[in-house]
PDB file of N, CA and C in Angstrom:
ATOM      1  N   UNK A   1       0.813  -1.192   0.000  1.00  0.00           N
ATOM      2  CA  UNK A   1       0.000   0.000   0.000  1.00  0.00           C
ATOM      3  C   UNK A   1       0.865   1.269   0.000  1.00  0.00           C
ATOM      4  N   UNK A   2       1.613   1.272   1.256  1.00  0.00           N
ATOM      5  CA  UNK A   2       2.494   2.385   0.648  1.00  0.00           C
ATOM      6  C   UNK A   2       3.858   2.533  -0.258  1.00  0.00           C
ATOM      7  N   UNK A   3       3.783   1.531  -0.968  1.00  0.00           N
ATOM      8  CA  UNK A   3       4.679   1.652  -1.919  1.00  0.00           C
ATOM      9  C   UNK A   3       3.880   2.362  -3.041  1.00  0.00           C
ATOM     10  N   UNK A   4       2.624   1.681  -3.328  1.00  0.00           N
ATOM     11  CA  UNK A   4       1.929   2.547  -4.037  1.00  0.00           C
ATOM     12  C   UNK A   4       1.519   3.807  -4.454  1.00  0.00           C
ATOM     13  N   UNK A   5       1.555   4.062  -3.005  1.00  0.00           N
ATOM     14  CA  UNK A   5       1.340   5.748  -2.918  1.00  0.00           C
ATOM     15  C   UNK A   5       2.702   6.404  -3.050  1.00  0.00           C
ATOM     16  N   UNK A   6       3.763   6.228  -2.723  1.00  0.00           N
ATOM     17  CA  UNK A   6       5.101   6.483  -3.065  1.00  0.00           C
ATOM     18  C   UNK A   6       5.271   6.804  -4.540  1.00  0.00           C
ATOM     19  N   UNK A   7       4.980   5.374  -5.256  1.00  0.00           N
ATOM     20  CA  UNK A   7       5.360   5.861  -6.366  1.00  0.00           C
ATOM     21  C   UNK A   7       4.423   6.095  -6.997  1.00  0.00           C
ATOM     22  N   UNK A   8       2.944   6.182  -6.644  1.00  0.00           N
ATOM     23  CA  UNK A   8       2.551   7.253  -7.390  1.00  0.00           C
ATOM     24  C   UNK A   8       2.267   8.768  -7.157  1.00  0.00           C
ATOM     25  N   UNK A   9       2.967   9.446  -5.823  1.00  0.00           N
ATOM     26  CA  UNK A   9       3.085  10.690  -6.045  1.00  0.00           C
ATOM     27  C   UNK A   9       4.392  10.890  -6.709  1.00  0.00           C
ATOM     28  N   UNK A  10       5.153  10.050  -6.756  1.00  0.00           N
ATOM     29  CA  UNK A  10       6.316   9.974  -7.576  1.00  0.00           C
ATOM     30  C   UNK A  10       5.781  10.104  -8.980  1.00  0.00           C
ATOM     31  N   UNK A  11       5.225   9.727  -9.275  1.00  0.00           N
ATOM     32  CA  UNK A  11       4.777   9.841 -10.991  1.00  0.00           C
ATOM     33  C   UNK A  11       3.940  11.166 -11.360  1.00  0.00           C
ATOM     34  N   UNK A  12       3.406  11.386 -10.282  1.00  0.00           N
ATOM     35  CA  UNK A  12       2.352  12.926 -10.284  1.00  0.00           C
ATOM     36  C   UNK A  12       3.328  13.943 -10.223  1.00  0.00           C
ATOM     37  N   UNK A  13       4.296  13.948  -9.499  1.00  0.00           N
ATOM     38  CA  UNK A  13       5.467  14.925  -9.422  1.00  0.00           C
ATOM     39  C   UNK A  13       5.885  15.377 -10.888  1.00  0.00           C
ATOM     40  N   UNK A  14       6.490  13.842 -11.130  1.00  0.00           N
ATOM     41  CA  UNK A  14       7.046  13.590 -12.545  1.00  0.00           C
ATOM     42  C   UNK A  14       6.108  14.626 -14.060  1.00  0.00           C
ATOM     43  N   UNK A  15       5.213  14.282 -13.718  1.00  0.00           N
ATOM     44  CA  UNK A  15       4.126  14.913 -14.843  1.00  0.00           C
ATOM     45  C   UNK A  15       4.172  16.201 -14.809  1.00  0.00           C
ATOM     46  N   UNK A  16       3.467  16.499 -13.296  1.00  0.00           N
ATOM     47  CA  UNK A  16       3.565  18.207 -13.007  1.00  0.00           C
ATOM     48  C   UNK A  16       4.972  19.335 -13.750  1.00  0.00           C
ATOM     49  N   UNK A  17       6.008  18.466 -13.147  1.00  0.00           N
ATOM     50  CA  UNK A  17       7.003  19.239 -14.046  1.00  0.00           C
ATOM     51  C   UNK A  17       7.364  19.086 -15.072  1.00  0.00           C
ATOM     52  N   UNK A  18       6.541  17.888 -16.428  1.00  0.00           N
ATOM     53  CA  UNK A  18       6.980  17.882 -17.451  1.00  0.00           C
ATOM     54  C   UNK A  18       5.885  19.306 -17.913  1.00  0.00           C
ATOM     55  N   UNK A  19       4.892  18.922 -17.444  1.00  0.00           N
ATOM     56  CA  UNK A  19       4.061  20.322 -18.036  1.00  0.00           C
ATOM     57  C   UNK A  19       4.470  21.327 -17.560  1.00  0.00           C
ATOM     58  N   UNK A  20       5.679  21.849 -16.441  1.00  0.00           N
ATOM     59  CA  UNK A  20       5.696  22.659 -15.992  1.00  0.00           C
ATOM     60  C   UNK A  20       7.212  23.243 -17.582  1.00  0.00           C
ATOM     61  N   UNK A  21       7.264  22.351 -17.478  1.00  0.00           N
ATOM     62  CA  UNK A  21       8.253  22.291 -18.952  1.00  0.00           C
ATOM     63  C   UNK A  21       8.148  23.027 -19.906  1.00  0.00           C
ATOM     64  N   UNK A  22       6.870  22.130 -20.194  1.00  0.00           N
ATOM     65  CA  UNK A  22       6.301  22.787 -21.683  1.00  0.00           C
ATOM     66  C   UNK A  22       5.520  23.703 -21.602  1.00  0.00           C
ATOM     67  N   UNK A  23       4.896  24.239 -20.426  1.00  0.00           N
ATOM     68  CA  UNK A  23       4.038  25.534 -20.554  1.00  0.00           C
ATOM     69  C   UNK A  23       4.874  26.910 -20.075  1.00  0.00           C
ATOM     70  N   UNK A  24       6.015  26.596 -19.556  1.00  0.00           N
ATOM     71  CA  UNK A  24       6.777  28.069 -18.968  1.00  0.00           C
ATOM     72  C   UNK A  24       7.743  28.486 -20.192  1.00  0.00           C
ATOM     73  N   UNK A  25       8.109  29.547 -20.875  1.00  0.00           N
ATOM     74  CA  UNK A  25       8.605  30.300 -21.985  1.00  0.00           C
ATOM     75  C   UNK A  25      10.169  30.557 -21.456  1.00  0.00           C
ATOM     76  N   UNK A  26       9.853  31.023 -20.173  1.00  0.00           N
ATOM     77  CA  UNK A  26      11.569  31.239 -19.538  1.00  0.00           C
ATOM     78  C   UNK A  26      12.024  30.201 -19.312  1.00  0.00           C
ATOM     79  N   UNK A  27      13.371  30.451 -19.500  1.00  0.00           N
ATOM     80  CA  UNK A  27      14.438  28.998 -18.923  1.00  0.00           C
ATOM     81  C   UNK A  27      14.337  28.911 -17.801  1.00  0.00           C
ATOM     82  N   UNK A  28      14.166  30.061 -16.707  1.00  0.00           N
ATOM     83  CA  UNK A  28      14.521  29.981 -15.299  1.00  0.00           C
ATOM     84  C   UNK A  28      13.353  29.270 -15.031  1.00  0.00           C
ATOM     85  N   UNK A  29      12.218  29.675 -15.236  1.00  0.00           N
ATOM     86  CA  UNK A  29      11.161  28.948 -14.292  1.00  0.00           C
ATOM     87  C   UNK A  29      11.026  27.175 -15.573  1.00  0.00           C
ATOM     88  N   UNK A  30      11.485  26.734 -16.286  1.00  0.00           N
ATOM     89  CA  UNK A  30      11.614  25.685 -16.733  1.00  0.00           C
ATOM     90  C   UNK A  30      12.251  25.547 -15.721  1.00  0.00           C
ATOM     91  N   UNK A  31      13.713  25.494 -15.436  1.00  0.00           N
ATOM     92  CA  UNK A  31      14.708  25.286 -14.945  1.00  0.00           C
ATOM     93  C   UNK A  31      13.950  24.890 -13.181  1.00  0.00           C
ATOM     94  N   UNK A  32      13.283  25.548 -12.845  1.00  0.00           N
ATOM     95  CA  UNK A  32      12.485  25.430 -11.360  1.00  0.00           C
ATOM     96  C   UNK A  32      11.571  24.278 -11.790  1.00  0.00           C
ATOM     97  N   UNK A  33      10.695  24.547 -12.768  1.00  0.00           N
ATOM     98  CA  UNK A  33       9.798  22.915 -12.624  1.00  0.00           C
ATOM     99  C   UNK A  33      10.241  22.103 -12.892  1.00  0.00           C
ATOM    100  N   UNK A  34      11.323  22.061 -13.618  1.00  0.00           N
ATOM    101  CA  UNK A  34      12.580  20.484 -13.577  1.00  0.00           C
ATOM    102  C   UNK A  34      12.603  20.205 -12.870  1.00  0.00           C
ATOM    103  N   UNK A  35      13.675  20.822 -12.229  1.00  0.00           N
ATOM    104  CA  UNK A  35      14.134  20.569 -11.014  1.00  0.00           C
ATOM    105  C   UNK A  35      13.669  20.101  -9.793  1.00  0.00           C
ATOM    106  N   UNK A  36      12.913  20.960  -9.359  1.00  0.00           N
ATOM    107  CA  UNK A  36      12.424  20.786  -8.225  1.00  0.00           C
ATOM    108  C   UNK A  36      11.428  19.679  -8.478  1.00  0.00           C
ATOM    109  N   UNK A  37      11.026  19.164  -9.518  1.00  0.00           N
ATOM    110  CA  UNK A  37       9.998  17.904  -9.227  1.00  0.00           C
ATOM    111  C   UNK A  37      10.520  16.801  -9.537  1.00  0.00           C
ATOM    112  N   UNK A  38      11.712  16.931 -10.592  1.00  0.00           N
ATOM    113  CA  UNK A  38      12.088  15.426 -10.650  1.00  0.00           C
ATOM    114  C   UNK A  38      12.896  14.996  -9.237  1.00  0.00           C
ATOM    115  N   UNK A  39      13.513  16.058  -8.595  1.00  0.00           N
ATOM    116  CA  UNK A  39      14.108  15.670  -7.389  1.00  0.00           C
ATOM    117  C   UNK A  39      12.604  14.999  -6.354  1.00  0.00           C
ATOM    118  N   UNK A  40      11.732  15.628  -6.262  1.00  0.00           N
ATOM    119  CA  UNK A  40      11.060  15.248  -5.398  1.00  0.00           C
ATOM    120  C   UNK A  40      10.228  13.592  -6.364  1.00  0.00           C
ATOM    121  N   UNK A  41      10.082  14.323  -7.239  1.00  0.00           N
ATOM    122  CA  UNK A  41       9.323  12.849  -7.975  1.00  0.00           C
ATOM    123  C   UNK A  41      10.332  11.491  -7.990  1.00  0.00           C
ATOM    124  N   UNK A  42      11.696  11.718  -8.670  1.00  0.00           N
ATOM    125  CA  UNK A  42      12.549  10.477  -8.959  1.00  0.00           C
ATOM    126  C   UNK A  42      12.738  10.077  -7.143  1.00  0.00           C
ATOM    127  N   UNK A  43      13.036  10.838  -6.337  1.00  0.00           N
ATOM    128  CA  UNK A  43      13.456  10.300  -4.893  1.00  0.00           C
ATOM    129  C   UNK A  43      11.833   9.368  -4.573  1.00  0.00           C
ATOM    130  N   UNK A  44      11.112   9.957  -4.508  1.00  0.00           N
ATOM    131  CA  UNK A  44       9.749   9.014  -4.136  1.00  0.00           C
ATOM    132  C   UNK A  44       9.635   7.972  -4.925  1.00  0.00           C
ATOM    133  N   UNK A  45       9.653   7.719  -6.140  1.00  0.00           N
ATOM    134  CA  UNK A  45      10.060   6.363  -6.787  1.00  0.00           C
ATOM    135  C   UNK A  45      10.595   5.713  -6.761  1.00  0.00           C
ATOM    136  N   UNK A  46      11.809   6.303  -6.016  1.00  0.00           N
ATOM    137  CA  UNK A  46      12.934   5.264  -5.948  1.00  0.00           C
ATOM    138  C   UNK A  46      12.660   4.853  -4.149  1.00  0.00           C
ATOM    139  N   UNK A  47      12.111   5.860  -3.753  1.00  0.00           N
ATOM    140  CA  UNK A  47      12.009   5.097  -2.027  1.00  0.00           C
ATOM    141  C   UNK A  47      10.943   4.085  -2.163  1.00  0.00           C
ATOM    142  N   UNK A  48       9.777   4.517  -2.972  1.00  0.00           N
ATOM    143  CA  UNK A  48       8.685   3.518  -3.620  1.00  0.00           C
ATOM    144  C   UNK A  48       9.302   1.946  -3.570  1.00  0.00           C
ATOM    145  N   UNK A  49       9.890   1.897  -4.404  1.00  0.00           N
ATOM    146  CA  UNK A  49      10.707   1.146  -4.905  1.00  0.00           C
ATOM    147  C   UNK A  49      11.818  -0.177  -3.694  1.00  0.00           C
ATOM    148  N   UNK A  50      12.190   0.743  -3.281  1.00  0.00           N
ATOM    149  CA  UNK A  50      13.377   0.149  -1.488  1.00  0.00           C
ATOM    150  C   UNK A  50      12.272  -0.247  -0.483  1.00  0.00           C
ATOM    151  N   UNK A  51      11.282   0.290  -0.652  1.00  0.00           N
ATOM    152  CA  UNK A  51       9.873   0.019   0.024  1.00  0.00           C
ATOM    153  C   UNK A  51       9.474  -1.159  -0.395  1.00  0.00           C
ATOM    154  N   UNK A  52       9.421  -1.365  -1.724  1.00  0.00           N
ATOM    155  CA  UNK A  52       8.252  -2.789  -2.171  1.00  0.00           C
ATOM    156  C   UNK A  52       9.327  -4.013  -2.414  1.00  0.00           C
ATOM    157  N   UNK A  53      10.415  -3.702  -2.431  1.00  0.00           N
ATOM    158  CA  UNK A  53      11.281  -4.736  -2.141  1.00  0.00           C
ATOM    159  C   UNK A  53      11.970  -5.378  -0.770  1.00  0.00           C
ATOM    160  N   UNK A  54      11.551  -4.600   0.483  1.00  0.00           N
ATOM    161  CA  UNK A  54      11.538  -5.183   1.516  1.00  0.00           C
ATOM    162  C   UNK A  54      12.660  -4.796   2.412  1.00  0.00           C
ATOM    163  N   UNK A  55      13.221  -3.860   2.065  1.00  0.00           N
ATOM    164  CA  UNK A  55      14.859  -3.452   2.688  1.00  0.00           C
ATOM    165  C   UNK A  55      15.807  -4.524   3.254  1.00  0.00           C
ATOM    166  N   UNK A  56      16.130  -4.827   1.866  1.00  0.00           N
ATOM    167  CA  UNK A  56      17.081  -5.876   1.927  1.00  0.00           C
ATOM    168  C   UNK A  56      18.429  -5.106   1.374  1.00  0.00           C
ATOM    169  N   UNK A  57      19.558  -5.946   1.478  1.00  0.00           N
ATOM    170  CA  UNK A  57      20.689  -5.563   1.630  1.00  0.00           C
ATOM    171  C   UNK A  57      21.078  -4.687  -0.007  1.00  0.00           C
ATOM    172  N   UNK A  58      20.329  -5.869  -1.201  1.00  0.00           N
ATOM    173  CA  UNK A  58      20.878  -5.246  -2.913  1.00  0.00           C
ATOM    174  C   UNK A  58      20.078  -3.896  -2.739  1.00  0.00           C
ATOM    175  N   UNK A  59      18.940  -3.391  -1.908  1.00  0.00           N
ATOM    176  CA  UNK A  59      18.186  -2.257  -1.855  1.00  0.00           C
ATOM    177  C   UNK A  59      19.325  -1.288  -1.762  1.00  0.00           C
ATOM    178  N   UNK A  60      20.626  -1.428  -1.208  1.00  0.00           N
ATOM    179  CA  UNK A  60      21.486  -0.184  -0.956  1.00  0.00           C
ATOM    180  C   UNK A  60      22.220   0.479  -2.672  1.00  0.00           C
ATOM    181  N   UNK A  61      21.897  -0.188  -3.413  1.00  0.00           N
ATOM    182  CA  UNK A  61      21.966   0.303  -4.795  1.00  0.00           C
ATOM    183  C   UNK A  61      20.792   1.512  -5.300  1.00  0.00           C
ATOM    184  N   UNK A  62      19.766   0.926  -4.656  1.00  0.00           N
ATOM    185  CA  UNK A  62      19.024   2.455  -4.867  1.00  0.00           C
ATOM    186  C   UNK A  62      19.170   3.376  -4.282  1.00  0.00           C
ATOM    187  N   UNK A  63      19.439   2.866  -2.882  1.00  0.00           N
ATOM    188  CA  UNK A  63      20.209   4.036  -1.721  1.00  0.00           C
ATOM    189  C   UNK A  63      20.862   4.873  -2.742  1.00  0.00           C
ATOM    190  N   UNK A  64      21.678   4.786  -2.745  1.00  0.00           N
ATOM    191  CA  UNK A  64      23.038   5.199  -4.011  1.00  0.00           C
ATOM    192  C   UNK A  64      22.689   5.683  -4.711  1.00  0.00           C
ATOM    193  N   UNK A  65      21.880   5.305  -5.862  1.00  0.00           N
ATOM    194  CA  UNK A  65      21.411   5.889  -6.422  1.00  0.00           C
ATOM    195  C   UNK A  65      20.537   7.881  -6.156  1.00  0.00           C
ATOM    196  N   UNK A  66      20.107   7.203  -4.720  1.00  0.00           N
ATOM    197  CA  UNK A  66      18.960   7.938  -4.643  1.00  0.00           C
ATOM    198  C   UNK A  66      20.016   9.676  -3.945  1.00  0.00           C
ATOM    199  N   UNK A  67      20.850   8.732  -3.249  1.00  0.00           N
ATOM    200  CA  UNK A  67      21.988   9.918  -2.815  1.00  0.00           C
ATOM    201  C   UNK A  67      22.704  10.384  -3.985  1.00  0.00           C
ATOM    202  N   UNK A  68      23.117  10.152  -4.864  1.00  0.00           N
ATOM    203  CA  UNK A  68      23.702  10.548  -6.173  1.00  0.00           C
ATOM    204  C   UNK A  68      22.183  11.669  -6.930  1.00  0.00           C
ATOM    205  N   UNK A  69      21.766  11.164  -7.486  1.00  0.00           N
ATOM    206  CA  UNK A  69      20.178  11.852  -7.603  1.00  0.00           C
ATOM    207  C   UNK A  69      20.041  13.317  -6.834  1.00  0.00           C
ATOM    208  N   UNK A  70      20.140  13.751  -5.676  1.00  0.00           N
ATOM    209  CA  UNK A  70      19.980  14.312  -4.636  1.00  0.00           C
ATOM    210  C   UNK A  70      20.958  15.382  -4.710  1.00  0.00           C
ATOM    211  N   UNK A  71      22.574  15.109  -5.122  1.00  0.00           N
ATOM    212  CA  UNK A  71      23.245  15.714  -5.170  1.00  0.00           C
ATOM    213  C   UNK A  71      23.767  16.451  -6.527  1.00  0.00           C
ATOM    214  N   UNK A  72      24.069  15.505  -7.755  1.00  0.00           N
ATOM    215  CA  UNK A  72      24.061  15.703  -8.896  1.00  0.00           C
ATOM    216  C   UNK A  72      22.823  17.082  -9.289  1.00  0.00           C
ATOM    217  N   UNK A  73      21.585  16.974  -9.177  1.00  0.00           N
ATOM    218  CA  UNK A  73      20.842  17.433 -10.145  1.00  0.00           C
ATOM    219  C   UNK A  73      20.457  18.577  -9.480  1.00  0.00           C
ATOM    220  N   UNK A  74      21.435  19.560  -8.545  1.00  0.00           N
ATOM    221  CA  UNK A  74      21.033  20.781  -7.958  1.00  0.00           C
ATOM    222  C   UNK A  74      22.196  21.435  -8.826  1.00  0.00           C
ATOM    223  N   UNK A  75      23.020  20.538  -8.900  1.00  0.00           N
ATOM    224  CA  UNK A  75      24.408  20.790  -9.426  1.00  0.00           C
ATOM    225  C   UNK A  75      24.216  20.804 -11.208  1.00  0.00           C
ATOM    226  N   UNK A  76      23.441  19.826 -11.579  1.00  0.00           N
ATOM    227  CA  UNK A  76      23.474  20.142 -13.044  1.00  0.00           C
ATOM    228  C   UNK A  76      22.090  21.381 -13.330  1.00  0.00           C
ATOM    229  N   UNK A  77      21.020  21.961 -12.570  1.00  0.00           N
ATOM    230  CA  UNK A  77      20.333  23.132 -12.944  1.00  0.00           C
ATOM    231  C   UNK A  77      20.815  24.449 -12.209  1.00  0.00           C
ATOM    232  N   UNK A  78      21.893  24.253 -11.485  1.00  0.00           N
ATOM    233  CA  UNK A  78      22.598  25.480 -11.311  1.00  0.00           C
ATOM    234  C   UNK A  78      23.460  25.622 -12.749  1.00  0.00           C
ATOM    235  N   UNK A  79      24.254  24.527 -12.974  1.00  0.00           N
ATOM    236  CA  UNK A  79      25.050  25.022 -14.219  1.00  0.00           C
ATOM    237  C   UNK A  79      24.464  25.526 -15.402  1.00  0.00           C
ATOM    238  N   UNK A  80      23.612  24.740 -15.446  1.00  0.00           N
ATOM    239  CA  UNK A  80      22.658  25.298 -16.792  1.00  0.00           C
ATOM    240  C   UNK A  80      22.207  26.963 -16.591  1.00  0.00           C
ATOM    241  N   UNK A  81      21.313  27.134 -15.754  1.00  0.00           N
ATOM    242  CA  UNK A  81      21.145  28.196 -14.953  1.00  0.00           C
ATOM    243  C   UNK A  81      22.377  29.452 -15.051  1.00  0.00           C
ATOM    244  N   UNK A  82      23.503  29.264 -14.911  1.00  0.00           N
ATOM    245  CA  UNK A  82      24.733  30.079 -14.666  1.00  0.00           C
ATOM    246  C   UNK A  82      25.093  30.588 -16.206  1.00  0.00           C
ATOM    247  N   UNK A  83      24.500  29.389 -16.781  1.00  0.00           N
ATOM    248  CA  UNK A  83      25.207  29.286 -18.554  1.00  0.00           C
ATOM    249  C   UNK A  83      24.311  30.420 -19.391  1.00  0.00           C
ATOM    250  N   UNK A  84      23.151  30.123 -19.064  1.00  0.00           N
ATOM    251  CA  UNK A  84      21.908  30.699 -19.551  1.00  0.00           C
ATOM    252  C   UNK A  84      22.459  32.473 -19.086  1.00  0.00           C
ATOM    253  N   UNK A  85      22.163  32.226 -17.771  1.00  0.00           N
ATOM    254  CA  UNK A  85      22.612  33.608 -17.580  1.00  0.00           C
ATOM    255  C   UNK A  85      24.134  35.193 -18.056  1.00  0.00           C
ATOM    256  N   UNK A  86      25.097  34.022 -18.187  1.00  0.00           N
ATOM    257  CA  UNK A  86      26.449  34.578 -18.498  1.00  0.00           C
ATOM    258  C   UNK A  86      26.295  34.659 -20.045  1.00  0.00           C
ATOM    259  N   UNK A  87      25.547  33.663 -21.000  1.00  0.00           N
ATOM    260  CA  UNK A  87      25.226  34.211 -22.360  1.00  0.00           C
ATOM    261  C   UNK A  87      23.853  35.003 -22.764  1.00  0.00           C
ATOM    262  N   UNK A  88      23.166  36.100 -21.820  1.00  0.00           N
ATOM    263  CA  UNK A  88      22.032  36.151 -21.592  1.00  0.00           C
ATOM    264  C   UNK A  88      20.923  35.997 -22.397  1.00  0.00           C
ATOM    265  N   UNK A  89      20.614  34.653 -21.951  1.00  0.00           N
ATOM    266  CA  UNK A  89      19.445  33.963 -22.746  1.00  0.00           C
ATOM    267  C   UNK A  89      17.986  34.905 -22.513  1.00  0.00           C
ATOM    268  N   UNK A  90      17.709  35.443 -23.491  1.00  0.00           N
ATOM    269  CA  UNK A  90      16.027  35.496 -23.265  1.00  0.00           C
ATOM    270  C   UNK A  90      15.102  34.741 -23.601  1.00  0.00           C
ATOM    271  N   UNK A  91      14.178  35.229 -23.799  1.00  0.00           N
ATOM    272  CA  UNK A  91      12.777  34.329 -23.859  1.00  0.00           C
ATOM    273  C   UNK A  91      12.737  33.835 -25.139  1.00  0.00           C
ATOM    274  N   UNK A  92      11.891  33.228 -25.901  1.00  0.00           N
ATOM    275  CA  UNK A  92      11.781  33.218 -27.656  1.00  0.00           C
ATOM    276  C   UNK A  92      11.220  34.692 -27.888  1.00  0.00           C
ATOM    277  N   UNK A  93      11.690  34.738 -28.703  1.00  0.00           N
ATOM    278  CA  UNK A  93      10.851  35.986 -29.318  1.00  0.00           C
ATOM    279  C   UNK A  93      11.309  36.982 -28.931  1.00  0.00           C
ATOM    280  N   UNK A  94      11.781  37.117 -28.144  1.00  0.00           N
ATOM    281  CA  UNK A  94      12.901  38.603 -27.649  1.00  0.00           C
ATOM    282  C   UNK A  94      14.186  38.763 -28.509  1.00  0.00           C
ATOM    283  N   UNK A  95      14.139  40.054 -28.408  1.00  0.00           N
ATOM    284  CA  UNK A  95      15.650  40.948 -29.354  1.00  0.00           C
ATOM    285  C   UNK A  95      16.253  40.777 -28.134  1.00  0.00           C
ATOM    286  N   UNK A  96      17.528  41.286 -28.300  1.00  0.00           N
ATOM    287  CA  UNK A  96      18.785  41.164 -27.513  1.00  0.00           C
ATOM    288  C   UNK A  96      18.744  42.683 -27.617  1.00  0.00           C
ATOM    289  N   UNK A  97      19.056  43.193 -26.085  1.00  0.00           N
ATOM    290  CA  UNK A  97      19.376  44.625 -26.320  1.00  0.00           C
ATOM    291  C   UNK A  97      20.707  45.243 -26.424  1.00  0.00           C
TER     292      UNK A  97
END
């Protein structure tokens, strides 16, 4: 039961920020509904997951995973983020002033 619910607010996460994707024009707030939901969505799937398998010992591979996950992907939408900014990206449709 609660693996279920795990991973499926894990999957609701997941969605929310793909649309949060495709409906925001700026990079930055793309860059925020990425982010911030696949971290919260992929971690609940993957605890989903260490959950319905019983916390057994091969479970420490998702551990790992899930700590890698956690750390990596603040680190790869800051860079993007930094990049965007230092070549200043605008919106579509904007002139460069």
């Amino acid at each position: 039961m609660i693996t279920t619910i795990l991973m499926g607010l894990g999957l609701l996460f997941l969605v929310i920020g793909t649309v949060g994707i495709l409906r925001f024009r700026d990079i930055y707030s793309r860059l925020q509904a990425s982010s911030v939901s696949d971290n919260a969505g992929l971690g609940l799937v993957l605890l989903g997951l260490i959950a319905a398998a019983g916390f057994e010992w091969r479970d420490l591979s998702l551990g790992l995973l899930l700590m890698l996950l956690l750390v990596t992907n603040p680190i790869a939408t800051h860079s993007i983020a930094k990049s965007a900014f230092t070549q200043r990206h605008t919106e579509e449709g904007e002139k460069r002033g």
